[in-house]
PDB file of N, CA and C in Angstrom:
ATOM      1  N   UNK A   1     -46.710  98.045 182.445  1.00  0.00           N
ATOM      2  CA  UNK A   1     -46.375  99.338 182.993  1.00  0.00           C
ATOM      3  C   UNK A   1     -47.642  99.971 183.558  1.00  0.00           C
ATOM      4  N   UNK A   2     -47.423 100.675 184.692  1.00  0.00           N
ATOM      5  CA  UNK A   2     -48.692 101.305 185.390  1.00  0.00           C
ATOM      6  C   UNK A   2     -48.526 102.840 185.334  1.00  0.00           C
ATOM      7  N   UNK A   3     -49.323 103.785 185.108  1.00  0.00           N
ATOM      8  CA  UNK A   3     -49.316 105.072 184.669  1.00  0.00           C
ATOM      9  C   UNK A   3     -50.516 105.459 185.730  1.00  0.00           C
ATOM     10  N   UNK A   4     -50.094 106.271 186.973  1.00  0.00           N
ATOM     11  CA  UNK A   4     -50.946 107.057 187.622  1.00  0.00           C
ATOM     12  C   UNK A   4     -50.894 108.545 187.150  1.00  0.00           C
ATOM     13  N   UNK A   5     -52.180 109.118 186.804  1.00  0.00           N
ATOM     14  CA  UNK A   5     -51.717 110.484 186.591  1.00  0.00           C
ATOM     15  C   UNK A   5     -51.751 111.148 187.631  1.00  0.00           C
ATOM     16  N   UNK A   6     -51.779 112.844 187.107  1.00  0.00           N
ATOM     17  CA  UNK A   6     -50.918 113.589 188.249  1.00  0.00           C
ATOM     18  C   UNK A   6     -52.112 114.733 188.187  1.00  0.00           C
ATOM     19  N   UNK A   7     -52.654 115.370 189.589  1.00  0.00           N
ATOM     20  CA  UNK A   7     -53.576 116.503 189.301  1.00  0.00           C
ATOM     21  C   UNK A   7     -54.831 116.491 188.705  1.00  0.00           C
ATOM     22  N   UNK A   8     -55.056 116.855 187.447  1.00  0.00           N
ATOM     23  CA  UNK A   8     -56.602 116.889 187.192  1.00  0.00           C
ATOM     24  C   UNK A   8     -56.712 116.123 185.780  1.00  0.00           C
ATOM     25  N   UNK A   9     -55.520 115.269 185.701  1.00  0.00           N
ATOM     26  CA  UNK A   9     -55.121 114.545 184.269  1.00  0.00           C
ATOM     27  C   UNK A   9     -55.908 113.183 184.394  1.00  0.00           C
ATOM     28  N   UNK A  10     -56.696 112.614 183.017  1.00  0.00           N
ATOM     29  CA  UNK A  10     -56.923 111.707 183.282  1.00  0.00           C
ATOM     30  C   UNK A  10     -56.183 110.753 182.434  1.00  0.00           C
ATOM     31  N   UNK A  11     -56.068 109.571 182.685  1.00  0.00           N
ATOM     32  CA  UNK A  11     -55.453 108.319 181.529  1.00  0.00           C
ATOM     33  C   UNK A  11     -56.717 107.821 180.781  1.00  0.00           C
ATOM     34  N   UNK A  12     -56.623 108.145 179.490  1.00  0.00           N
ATOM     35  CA  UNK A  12     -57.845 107.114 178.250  1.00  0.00           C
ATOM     36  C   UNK A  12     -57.391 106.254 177.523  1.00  0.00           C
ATOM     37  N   UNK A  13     -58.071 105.162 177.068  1.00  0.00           N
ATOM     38  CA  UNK A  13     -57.465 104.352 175.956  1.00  0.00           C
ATOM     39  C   UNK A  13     -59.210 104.512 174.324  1.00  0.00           C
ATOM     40  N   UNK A  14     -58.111 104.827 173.786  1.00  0.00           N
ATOM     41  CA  UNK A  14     -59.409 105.060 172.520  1.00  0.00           C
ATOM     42  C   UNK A  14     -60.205 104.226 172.401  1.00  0.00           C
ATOM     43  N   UNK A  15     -61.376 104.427 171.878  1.00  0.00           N
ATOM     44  CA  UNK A  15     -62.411 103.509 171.557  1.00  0.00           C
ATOM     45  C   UNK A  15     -61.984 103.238 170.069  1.00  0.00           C
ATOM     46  N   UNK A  16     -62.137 102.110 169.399  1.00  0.00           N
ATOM     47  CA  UNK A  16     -61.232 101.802 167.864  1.00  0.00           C
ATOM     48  C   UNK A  16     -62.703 102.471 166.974  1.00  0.00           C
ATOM     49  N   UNK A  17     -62.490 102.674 165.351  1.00  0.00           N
ATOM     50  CA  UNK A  17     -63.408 103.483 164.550  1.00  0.00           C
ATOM     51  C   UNK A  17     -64.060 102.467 164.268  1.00  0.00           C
ATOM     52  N   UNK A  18     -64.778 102.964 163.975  1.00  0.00           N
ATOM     53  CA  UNK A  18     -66.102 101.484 163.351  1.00  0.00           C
ATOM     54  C   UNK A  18     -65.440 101.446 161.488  1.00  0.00           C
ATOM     55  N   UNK A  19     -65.454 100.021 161.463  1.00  0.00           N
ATOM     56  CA  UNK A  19     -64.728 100.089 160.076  1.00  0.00           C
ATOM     57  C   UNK A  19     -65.504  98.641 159.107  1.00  0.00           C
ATOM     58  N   UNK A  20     -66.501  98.647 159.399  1.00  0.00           N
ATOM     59  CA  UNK A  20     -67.840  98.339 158.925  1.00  0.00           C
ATOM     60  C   UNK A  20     -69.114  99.603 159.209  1.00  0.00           C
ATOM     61  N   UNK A  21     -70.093  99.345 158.027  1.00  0.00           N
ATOM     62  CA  UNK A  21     -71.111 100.058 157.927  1.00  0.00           C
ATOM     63  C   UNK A  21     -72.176  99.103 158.698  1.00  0.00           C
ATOM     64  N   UNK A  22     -73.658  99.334 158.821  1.00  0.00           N
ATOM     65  CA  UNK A  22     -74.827  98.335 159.414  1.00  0.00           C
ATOM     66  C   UNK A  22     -74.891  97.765 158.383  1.00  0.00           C
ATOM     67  N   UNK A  23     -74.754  98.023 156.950  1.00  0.00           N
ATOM     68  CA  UNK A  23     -74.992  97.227 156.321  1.00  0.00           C
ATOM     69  C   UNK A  23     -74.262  96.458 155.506  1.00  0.00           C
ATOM     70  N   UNK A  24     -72.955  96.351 156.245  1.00  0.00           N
ATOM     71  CA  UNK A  24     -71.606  95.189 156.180  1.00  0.00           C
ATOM     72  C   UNK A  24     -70.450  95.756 155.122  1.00  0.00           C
ATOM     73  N   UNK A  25     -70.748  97.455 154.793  1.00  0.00           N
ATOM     74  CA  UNK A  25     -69.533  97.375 153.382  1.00  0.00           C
ATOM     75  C   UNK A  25     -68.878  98.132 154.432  1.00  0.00           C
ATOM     76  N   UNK A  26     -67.202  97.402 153.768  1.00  0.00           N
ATOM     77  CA  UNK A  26     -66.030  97.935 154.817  1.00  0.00           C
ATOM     78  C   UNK A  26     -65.527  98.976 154.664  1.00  0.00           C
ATOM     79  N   UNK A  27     -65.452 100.518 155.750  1.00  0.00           N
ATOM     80  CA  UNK A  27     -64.923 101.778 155.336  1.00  0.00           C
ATOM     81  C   UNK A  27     -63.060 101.419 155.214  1.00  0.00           C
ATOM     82  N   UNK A  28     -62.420 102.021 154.974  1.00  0.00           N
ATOM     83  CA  UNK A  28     -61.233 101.896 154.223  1.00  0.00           C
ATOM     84  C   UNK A  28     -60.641 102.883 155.384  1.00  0.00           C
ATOM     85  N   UNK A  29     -59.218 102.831 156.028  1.00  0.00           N
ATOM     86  CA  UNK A  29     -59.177 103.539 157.196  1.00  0.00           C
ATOM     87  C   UNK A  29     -58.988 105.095 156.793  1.00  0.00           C
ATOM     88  N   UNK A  30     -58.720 105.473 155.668  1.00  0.00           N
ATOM     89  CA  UNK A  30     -58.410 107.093 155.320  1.00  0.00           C
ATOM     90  C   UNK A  30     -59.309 107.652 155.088  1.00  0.00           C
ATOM     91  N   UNK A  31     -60.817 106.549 155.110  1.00  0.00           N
ATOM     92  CA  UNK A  31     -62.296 107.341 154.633  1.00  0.00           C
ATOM     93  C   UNK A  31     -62.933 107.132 156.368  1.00  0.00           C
ATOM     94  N   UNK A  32     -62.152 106.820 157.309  1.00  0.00           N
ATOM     95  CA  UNK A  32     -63.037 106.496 158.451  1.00  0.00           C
ATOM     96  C   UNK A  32     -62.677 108.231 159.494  1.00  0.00           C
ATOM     97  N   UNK A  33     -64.327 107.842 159.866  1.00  0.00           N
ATOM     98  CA  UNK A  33     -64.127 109.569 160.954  1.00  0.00           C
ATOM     99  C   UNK A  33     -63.679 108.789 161.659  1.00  0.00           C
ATOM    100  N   UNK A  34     -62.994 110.079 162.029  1.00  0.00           N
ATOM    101  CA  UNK A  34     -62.269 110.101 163.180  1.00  0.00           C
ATOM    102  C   UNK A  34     -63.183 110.158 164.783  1.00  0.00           C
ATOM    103  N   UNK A  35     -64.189 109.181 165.656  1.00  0.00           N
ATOM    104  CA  UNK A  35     -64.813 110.116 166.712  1.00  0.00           C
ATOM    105  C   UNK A  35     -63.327 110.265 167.911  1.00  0.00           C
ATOM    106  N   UNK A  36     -63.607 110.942 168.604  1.00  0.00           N
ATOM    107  CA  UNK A  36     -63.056 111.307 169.968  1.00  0.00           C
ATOM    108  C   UNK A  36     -63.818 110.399 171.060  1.00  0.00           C
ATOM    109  N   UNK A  37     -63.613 109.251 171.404  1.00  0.00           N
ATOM    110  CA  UNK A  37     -64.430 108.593 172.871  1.00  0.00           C
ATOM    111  C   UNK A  37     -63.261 108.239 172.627  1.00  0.00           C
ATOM    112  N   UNK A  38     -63.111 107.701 174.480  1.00  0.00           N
ATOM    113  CA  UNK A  38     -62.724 106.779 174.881  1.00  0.00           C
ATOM    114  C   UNK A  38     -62.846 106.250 175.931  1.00  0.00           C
ATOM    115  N   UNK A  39     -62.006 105.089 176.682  1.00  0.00           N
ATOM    116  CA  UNK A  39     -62.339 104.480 178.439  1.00  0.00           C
ATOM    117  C   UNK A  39     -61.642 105.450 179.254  1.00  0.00           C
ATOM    118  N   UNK A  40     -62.402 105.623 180.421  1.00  0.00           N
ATOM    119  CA  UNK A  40     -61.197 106.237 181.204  1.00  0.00           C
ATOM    120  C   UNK A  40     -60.583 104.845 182.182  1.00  0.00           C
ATOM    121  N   UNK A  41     -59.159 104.954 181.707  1.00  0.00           N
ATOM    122  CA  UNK A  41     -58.658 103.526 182.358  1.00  0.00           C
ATOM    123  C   UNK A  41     -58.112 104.142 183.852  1.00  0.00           C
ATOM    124  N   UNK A  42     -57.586 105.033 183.953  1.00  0.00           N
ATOM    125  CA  UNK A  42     -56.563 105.951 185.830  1.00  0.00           C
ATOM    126  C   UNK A  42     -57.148 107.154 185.604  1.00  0.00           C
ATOM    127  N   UNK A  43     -57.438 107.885 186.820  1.00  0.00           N
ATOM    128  CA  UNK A  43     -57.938 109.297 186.967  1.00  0.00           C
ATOM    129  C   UNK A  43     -56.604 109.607 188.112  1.00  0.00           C
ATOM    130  N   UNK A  44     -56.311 110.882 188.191  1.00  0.00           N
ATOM    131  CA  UNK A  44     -55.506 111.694 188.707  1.00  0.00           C
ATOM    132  C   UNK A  44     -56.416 112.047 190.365  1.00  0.00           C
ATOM    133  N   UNK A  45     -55.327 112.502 191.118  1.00  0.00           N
ATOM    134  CA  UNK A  45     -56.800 112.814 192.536  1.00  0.00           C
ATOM    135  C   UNK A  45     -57.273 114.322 192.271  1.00  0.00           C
ATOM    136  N   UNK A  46     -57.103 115.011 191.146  1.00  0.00           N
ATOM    137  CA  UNK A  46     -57.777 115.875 191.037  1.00  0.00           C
ATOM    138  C   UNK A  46     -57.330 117.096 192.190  1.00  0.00           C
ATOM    139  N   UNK A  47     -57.920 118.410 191.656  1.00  0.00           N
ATOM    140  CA  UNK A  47     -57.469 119.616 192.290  1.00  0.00           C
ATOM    141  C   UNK A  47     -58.469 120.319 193.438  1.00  0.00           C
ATOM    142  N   UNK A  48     -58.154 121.133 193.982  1.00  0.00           N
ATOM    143  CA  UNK A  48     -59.982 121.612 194.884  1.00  0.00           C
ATOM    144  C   UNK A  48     -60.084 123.161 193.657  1.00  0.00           C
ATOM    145  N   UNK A  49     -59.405 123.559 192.551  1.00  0.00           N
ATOM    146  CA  UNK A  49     -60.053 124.068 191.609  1.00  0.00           C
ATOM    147  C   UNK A  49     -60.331 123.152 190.491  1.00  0.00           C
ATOM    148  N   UNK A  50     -60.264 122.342 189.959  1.00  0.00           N
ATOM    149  CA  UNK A  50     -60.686 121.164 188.834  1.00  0.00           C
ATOM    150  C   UNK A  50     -60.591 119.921 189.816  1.00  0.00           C
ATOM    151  N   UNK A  51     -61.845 119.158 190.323  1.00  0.00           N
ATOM    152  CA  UNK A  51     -61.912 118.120 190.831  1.00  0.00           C
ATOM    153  C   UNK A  51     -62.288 117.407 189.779  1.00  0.00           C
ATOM    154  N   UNK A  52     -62.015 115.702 189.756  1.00  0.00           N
ATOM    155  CA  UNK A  52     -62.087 114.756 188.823  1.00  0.00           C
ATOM    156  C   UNK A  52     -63.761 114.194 189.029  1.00  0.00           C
ATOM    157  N   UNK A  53     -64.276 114.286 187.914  1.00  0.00           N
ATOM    158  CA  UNK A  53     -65.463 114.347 187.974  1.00  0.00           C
ATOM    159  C   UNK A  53     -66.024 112.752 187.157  1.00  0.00           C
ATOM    160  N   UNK A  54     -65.335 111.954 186.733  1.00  0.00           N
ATOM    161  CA  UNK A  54     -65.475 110.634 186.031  1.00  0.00           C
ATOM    162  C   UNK A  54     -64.683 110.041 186.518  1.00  0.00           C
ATOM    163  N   UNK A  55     -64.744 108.567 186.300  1.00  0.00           N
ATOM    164  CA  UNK A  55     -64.062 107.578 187.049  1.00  0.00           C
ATOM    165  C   UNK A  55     -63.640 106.181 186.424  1.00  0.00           C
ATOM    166  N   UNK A  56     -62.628 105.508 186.638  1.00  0.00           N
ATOM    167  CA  UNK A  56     -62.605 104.068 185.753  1.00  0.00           C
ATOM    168  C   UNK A  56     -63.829 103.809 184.950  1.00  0.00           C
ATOM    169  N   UNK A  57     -63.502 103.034 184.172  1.00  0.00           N
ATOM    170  CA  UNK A  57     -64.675 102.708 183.196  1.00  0.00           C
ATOM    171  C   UNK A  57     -66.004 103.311 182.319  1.00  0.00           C
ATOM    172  N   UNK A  58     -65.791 104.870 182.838  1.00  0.00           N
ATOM    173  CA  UNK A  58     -67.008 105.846 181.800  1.00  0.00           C
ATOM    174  C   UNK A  58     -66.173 105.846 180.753  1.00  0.00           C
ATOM    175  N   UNK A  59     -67.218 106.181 179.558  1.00  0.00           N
ATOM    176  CA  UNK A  59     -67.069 106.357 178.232  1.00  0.00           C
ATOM    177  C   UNK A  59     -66.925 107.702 178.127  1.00  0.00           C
ATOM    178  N   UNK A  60     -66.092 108.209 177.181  1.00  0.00           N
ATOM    179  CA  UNK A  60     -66.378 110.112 177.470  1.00  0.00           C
ATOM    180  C   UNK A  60     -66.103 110.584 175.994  1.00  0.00           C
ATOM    181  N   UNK A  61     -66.339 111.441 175.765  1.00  0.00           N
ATOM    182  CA  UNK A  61     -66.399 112.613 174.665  1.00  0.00           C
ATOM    183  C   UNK A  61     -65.151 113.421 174.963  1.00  0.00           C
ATOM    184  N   UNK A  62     -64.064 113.450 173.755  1.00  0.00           N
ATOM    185  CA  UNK A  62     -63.220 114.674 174.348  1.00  0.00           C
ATOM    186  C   UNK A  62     -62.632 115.331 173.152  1.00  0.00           C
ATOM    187  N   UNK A  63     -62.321 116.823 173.018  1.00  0.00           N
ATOM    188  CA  UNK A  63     -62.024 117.593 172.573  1.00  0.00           C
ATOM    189  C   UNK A  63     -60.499 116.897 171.721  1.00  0.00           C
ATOM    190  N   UNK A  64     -60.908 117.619 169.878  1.00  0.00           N
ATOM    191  CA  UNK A  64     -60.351 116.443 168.968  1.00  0.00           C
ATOM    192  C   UNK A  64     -59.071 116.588 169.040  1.00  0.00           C
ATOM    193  N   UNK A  65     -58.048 117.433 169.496  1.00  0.00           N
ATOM    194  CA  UNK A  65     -56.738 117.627 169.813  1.00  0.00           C
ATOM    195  C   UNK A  65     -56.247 117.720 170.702  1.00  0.00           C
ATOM    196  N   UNK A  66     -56.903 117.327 172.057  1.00  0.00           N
ATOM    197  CA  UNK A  66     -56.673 117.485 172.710  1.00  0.00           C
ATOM    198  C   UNK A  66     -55.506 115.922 173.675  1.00  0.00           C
ATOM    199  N   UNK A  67     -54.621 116.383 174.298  1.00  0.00           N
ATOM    200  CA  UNK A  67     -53.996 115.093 175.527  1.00  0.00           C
ATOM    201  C   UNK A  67     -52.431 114.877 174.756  1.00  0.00           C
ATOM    202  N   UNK A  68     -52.569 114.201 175.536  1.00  0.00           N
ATOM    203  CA  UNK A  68     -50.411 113.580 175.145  1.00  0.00           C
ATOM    204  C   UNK A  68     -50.791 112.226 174.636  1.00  0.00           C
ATOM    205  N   UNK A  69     -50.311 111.829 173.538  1.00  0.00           N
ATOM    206  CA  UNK A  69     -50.350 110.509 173.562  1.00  0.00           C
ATOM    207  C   UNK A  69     -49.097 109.723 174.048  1.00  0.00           C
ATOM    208  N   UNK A  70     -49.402 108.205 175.124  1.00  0.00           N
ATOM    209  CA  UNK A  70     -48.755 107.560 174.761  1.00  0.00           C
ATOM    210  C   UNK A  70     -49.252 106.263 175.065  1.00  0.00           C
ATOM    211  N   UNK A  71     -47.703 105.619 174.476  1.00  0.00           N
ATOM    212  CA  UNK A  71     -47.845 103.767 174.692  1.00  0.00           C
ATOM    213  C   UNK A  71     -48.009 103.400 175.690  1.00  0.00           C
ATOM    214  N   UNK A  72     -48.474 102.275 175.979  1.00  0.00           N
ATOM    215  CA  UNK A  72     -49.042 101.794 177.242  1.00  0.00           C
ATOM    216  C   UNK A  72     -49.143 100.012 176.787  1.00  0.00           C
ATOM    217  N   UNK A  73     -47.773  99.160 177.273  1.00  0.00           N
ATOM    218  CA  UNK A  73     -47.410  97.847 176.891  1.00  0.00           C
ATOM    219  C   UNK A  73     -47.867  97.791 174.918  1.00  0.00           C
ATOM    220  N   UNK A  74     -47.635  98.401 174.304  1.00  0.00           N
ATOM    221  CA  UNK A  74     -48.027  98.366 172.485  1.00  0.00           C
ATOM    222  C   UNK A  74     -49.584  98.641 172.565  1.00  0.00           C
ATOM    223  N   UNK A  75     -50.156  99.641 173.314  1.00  0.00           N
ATOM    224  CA  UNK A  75     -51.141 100.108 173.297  1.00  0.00           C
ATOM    225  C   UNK A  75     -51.240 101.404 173.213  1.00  0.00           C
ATOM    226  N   UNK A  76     -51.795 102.377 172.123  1.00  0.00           N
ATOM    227  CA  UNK A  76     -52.160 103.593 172.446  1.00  0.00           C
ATOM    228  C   UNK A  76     -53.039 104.387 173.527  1.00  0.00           C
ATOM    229  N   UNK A  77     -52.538 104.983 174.651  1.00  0.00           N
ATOM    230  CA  UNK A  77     -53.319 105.521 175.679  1.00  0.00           C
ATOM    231  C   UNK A  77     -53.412 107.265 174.983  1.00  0.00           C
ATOM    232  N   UNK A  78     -53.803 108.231 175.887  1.00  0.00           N
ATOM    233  CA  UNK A  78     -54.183 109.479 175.932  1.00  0.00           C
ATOM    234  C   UNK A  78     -53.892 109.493 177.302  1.00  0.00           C
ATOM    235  N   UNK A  79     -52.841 110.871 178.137  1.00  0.00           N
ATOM    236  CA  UNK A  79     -53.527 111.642 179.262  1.00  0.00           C
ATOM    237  C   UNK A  79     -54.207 113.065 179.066  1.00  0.00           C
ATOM    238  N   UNK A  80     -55.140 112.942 179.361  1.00  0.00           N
ATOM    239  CA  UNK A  80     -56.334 114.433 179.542  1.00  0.00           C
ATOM    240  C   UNK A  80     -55.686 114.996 180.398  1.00  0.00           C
ATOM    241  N   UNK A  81     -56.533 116.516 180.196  1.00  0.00           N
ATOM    242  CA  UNK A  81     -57.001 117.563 180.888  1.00  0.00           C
ATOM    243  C   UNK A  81     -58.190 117.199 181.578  1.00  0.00           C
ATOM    244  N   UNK A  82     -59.025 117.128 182.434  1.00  0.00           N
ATOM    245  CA  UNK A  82     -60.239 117.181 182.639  1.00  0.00           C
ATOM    246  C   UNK A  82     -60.960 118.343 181.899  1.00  0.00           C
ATOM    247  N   UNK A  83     -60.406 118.964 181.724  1.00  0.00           N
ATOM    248  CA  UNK A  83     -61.240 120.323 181.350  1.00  0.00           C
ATOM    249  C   UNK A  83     -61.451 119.831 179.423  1.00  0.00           C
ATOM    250  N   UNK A  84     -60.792 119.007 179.038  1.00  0.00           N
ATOM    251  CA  UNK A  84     -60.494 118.495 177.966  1.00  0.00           C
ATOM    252  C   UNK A  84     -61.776 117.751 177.779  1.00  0.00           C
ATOM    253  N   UNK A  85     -62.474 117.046 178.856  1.00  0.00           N
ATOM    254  CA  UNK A  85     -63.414 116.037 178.241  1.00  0.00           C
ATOM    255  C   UNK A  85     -64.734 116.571 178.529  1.00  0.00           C
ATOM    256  N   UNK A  86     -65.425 116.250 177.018  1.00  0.00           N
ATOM    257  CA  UNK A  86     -66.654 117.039 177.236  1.00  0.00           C
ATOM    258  C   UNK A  86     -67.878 116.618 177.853  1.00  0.00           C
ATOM    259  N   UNK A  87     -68.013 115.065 177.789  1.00  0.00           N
ATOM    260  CA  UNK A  87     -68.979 114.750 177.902  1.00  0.00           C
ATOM    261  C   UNK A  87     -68.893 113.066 178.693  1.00  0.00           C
ATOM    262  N   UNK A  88     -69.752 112.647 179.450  1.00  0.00           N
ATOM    263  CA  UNK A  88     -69.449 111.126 179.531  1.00  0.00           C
ATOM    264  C   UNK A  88     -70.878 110.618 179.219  1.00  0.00           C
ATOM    265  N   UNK A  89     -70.468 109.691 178.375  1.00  0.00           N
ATOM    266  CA  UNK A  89     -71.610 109.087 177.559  1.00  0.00           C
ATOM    267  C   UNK A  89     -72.159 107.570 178.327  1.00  0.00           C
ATOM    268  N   UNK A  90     -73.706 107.647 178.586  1.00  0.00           N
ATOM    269  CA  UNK A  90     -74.195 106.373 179.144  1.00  0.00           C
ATOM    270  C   UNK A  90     -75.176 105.912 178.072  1.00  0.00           C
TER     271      UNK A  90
END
């Protein structure tokens, strides 16, 4: 299934939690933080008041309640807000 978004929405797929430590003991998933990254997999064409400012493949930071979730072929996606993501991480 292909999901273009609409406006200033973007499509993410989560980055999974780290569920090892560096020093190999395994966190248990109800003791694992939660971070907020993910890929941006589709960007929306954006507005001329919120233009889309990231693009396929950045990593980004986004606000912890933020988006709709859905499935995407038995995959969890996210669509954003742009205004939703805080940061893109290099």
């Amino acid at each position: 299934m292909k999901i273009k978004p609409l406006a200033d929405r973007v499509l993410v797929k989560n980055d999974k939690a780290e569920t090892k430590t560096a020093s190999g003991l395994i966190i248990p998933e109800a003791a694992q933080e939660k971070t907020q990254t993910a890929v941006v997999v589709e960007v929306g064409p954006g507005t001329t008041d919120n233009p889309i400012t990231v693009k396929k493949g950045n990593r980004i930071m986004y606000d912890k309640y933020a988006g709709t979730q859905v499935k995407i072929d038995g995959e969890d996606h996210l669509i954003l807000r742009m205004s939703d993501i805080i940061a893109v991480i290099e």
